[in-house]
Protein backbone atom coordinates (compact mmCIF):
# COMPACT_ATOMS: atom_id res chain seq x y z
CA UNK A 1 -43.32 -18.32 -35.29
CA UNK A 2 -41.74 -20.36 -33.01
CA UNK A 3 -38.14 -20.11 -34.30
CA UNK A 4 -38.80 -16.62 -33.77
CA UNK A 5 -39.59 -16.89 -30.23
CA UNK A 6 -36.46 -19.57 -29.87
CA UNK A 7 -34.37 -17.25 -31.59
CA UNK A 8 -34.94 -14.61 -29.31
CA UNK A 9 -35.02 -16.59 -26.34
CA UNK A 10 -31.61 -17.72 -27.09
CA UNK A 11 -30.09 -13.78 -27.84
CA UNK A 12 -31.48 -12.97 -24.08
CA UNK A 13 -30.71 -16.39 -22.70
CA UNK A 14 -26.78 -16.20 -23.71
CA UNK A 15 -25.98 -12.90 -22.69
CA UNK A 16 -27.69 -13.74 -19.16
CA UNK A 17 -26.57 -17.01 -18.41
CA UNK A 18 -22.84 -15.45 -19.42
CA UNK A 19 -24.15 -12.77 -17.14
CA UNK A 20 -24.47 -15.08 -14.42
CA UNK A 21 -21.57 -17.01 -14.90
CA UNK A 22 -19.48 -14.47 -14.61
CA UNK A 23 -21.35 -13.21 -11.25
CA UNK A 24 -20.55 -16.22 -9.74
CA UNK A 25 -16.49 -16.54 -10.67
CA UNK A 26 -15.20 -12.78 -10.88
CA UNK A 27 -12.71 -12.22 -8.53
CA UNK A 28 -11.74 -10.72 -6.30
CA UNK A 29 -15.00 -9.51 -4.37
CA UNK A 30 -16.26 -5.77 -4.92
CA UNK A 31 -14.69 -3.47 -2.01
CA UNK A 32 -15.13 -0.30 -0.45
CA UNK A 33 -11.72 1.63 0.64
CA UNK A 34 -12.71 4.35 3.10
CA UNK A 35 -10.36 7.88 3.53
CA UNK A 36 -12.03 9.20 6.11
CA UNK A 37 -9.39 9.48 9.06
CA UNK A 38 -6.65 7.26 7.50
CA UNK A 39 -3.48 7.64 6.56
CA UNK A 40 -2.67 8.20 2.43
CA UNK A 41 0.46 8.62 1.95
CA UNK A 42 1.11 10.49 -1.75
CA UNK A 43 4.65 10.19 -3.52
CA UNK A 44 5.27 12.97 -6.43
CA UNK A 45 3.17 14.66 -3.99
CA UNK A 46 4.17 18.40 -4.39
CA UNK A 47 3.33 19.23 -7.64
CA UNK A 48 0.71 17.79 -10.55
CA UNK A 49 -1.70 14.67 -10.28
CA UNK A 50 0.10 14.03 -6.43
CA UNK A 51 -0.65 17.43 -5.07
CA UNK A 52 -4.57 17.23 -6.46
CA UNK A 53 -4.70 13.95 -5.34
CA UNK A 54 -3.30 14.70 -1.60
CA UNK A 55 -5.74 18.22 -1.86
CA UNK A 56 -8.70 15.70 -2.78
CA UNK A 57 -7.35 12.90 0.16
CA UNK A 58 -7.22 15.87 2.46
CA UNK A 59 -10.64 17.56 2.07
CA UNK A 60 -12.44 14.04 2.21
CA UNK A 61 -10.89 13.65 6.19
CA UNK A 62 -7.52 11.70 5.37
CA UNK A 63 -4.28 12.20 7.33
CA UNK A 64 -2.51 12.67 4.18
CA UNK A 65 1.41 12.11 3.81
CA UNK A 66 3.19 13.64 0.88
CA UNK A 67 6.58 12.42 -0.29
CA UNK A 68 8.60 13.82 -3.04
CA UNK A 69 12.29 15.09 -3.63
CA UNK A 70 12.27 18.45 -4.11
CA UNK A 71 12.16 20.20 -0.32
CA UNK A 72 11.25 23.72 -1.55
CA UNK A 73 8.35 22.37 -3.91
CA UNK A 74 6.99 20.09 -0.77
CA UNK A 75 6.68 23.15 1.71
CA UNK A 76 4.77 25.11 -1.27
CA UNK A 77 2.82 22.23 -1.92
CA UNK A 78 2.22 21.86 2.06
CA UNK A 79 0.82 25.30 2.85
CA UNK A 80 -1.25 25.16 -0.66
CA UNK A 81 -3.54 22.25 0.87
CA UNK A 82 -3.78 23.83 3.81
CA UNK A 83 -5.05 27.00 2.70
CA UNK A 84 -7.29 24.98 -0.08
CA UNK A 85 -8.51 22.26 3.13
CA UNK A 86 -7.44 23.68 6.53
CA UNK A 87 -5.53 20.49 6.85
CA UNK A 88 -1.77 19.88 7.85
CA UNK A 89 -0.02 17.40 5.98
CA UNK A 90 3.53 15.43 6.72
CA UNK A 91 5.75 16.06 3.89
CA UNK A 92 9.37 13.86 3.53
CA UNK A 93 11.96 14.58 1.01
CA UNK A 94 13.53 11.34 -0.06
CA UNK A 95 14.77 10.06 -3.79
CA UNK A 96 12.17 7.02 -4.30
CA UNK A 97 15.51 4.91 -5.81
CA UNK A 98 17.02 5.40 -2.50
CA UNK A 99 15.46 2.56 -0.96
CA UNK A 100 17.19 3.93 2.36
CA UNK A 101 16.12 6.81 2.59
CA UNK A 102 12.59 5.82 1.22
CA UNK A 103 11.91 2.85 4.23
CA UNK A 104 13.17 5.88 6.72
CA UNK A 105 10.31 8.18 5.68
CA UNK A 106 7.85 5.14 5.78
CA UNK A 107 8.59 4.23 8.74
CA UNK A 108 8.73 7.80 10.24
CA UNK A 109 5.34 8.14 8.92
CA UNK A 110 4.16 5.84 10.55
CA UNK A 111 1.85 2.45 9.31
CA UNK A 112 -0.07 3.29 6.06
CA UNK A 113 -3.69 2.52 4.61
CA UNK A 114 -3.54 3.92 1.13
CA UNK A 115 -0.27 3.89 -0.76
CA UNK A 116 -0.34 5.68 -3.80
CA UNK A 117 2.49 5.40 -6.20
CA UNK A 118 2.43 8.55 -7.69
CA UNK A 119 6.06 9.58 -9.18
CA UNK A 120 7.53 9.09 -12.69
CA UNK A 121 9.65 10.71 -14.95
CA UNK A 122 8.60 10.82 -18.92
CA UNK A 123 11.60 11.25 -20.99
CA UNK A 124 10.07 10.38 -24.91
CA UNK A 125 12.44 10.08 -27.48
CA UNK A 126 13.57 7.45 -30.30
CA UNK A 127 15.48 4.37 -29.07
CA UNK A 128 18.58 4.53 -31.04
CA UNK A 129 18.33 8.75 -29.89
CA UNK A 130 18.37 8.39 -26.41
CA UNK A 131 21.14 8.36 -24.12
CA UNK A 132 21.82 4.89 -21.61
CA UNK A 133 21.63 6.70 -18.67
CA UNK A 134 18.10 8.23 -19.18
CA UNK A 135 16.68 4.85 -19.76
CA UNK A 136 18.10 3.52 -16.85
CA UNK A 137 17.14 6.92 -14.99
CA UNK A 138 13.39 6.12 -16.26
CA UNK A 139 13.46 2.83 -15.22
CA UNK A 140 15.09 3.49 -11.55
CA UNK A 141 12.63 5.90 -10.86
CA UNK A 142 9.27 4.43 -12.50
CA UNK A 143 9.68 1.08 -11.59
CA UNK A 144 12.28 0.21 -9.52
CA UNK A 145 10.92 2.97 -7.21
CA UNK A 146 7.17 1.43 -7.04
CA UNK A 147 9.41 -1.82 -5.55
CA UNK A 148 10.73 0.06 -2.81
CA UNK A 149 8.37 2.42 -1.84
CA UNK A 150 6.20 -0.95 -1.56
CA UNK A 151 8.45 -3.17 -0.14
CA UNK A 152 8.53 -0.41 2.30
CA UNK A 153 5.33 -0.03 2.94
CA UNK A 154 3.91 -3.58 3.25
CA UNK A 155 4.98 -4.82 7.03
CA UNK A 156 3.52 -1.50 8.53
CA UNK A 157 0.28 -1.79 5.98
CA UNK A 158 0.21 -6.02 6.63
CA UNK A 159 0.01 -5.49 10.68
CA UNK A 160 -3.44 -5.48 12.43
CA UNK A 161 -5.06 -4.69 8.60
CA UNK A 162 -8.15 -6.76 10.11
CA UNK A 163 -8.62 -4.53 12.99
CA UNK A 164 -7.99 -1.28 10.16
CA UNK A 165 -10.23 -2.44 7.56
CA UNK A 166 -9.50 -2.46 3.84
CA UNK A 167 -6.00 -1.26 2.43
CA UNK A 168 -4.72 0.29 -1.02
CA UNK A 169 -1.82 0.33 -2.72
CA UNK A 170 -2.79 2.43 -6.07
CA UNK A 171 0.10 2.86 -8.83
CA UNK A 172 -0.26 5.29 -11.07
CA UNK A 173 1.00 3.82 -14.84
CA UNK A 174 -0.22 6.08 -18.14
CA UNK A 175 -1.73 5.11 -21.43
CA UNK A 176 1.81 4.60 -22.63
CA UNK A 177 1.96 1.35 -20.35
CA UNK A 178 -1.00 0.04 -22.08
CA UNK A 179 -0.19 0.47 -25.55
CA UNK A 180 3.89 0.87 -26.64
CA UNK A 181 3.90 3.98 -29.11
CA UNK A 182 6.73 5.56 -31.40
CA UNK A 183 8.97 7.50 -29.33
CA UNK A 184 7.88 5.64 -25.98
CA UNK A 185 9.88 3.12 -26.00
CA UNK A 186 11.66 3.60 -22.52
CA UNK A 187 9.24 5.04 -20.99
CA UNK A 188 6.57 2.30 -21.98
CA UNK A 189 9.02 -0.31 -20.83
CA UNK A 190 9.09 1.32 -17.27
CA UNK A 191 5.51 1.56 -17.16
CA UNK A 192 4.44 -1.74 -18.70
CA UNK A 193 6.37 -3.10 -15.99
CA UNK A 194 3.75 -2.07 -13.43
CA UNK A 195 1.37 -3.75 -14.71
CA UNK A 196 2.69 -6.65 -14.23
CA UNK A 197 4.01 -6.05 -10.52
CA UNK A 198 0.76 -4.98 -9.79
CA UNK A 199 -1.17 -8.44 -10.93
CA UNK A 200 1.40 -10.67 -8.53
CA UNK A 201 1.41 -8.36 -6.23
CA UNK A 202 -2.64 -8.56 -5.72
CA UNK A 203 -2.32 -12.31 -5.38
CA UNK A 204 0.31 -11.95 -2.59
CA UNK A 205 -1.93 -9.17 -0.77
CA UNK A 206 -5.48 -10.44 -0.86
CA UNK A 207 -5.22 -12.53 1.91
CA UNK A 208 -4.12 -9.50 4.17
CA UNK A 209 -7.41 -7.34 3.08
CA UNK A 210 -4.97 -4.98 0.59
CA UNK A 211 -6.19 -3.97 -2.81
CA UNK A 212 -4.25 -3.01 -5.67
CA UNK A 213 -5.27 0.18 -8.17
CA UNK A 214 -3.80 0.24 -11.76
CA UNK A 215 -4.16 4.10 -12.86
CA UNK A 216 -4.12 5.09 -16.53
CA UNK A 217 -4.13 8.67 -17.04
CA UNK A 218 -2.86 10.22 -20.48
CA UNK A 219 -1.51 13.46 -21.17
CA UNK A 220 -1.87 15.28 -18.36
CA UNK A 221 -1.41 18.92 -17.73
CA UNK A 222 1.58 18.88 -15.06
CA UNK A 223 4.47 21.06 -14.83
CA UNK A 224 6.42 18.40 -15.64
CA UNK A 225 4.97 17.16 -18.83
CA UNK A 226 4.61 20.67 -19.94
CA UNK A 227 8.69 20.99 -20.00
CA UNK A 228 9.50 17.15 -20.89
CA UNK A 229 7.01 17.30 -23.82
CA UNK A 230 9.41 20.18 -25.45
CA UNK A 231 11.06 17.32 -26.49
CA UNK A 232 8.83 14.76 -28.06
CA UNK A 233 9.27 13.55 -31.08
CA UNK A 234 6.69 15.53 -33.38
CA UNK A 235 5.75 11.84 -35.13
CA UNK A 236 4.80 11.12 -31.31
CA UNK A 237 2.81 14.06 -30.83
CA UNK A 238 1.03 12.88 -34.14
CA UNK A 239 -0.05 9.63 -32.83
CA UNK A 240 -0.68 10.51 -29.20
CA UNK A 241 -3.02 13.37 -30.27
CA UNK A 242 -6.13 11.28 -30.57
CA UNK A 243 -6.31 10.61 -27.12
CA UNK A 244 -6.19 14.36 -25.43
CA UNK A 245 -4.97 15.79 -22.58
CA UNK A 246 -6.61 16.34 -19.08
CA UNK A 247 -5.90 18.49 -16.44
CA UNK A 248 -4.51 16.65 -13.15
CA UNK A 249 -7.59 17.55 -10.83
CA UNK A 250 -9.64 15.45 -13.32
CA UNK A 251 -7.24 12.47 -13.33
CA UNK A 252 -6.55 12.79 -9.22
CA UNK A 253 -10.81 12.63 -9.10
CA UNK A 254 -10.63 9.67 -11.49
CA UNK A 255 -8.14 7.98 -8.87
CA UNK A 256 -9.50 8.34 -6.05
CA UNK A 257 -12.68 6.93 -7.06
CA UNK A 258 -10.60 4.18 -8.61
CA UNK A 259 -9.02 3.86 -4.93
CA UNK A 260 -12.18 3.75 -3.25
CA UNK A 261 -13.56 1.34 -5.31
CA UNK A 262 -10.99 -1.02 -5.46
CA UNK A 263 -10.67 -1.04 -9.24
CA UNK A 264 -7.68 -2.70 -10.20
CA UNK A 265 -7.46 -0.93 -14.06
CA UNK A 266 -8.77 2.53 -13.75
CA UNK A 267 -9.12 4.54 -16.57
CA UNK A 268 -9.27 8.27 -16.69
CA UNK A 269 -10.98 8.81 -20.39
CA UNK A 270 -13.07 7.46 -22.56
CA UNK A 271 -10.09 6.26 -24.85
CA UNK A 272 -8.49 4.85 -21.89
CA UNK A 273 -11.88 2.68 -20.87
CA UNK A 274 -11.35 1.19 -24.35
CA UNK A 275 -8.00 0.32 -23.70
CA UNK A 276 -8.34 -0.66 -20.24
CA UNK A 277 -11.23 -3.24 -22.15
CA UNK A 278 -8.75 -4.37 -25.24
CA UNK A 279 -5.39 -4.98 -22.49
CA UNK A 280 -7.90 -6.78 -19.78
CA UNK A 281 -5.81 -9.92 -20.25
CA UNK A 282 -5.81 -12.12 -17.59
CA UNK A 283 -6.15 -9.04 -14.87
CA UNK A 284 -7.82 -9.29 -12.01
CA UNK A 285 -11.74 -7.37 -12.43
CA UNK A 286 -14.09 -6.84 -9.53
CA UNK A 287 -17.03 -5.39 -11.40
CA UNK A 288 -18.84 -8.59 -13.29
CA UNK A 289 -20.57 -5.95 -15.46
CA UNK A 290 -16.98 -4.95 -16.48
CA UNK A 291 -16.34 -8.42 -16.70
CA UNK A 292 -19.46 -9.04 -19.19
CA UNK A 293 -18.51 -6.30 -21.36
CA UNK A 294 -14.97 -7.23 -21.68
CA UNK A 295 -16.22 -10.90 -22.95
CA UNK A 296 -18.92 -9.26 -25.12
CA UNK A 297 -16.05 -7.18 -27.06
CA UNK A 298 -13.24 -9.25 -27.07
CA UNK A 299 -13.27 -9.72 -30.95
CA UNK A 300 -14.48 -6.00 -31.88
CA UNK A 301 -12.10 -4.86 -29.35
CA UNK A 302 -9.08 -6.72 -31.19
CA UNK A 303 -10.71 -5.02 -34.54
CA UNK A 304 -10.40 -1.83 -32.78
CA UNK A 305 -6.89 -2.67 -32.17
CA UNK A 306 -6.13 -3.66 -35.51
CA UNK A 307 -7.55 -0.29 -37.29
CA UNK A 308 -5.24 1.80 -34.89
CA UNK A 309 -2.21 0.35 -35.75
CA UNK A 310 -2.94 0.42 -39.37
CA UNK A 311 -3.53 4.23 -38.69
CA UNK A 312 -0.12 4.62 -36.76
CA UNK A 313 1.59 2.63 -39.18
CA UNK A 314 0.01 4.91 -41.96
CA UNK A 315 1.37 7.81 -40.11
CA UNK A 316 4.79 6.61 -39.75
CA UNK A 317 5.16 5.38 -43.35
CA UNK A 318 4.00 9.13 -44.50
CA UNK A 319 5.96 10.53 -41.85
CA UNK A 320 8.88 9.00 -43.30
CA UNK A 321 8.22 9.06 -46.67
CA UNK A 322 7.96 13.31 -46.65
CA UNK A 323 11.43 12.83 -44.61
């Protein structure tokens, strides 16, 4: 009897001293972002996961700037929130891999509390398929363009931040910069990148009270994946199925409460809290709850891992057999 009773002290003893352990070193410290009279400033803001985002920053009290390049699409976009909020919002038209003309509108806009790296092009095709300059196009714009609109950004976001309260800078990545997949391979370069930027960048901006947001939506219904996605490679489509699409008012609600919390990996679905558990790495992770289950599952998650890519490698090898 008393093994018993050790035996099942020691399966509730583990777990909590873990528990506690991991209380006492997760870093950095849970915060709250307010949006409530501050100023978000949205790029890809007129159309998709931007414009339900900015609608979303808008009716919760935020001076809300929206940045994008297409002029026409930013005036639509402009008098839809304010018929859906009653709220005005700045818009500036500006090519995020013009860092000229990107700083301009920053600093036109005035200083910033919430950044939100919104745009990105998706281009999916085959490697040996796809044409130089649309690599480099996907590239320019999905991660060169998080550089500058940040680089921007930071001396107007760094000044009197104390006096302000807590800042955001929130980057919206995918699924595809989690996990590379056939057909992806440009665009999960781009988007892998951000991940990384996004870890150095957090230990650079702690000190100034300025919290970094990793968003990982997948398929979303936008007007832009609907025509880009006439183009996918049908083995892609195969292998992305599993994970669904959602419409961008569910990922923009998903991101904001990401932003507010100050989660830096914020997933949008329940496939993408899986991921965002097997790709933890050595990120950053505020919650020690999160924390605890991301220990717990390390080696089930990697199991996981393994019987996914035995199914897409299953797929391809039948894909190309029929071929």
């Amino acid at each position: 009897m008393a093994e018993v009773y050790l035996s099942l002290f020691s399966l509730l003893f583990i777990p909590l001293f873990i528990l506690l352990i991991l209380f006492l070193i997760v870093r950095p410290k849970p915060v709250r972002v307010p949006i409530k009279n501050r100023h978000v400033f949205i790029t890809g803001g007129s159309s998709g996961i931007g414009l339900a985002l900015a609608r979303l920053c808008a009716q919760g009290g935020a001076d809300v700037t929206i940045l994008a390049r297409n002029a026409a699409r930013l005036e639509e976009a402009q008098h839809s929130i304010r018929l859906a909020t009653g709220r005005d919002v700045r818009a500036f038209s500006a090519d995020v891999r013009d860092y000229g003309a990107v700083k301009r509108a920053v600093e036109e806009a005035g200083p910033i509390d919430v950044l939100v790296c919104n745009h990105g092009v998706y281009v999916p095709q085959e490697l040996e398929e796809q044409d130089v300059e649309e690599i480099k196009f996907m590239i320019d714009v999905n991660l060169t363009g998080t550089f500058h609109l940040i680089k921007a950004a930071l001396p107007g976001m760094k000044t009197n931040r104390a006096g302000k309260g807590p800042g955001s800078i929130a980057i919206m990545s995918s699924q595809a910069g989690q996990v590379g997949i056939y057909g992806y391979t440009a665009y999960s370069a781009s988007k892998f990148g951000l991940k990384c930027l996004a870890e150095a960048l957090q230990h650079e901006v702690i000190a100034d009270d300025i919290h970094l947001s990793l968003i990982f939506p997948p398929d979303t219904e936008t007007p832009g994946f609907a025509e880009e996605n006439k183009r996918r490679p049908q083995l892609t489509s195969i292998i992305a199925a599993s994970s669904g699409a959602m419409k961008a008012e569910e990922v923009a609600l998903k991101s904001l409460k990401g932003i507010q919390s100050g989660t830096f990996m914020v997933p949008c679905n329940l496939e993408g809290k899986l991921l965002t558990v097997a790709t933890a790495g050595l990120s950053p992770q505020r919650s020690y709850v999160d924390a605890f289950v991301e220990v717990m599952t390390a080696g089930i998650m990697r199991l996981a891992g393994l019987v996914f890519q035995w199914n897409w490698f299953s797929s391809i090898a039948k894909w190309h057999a029929k071929k």
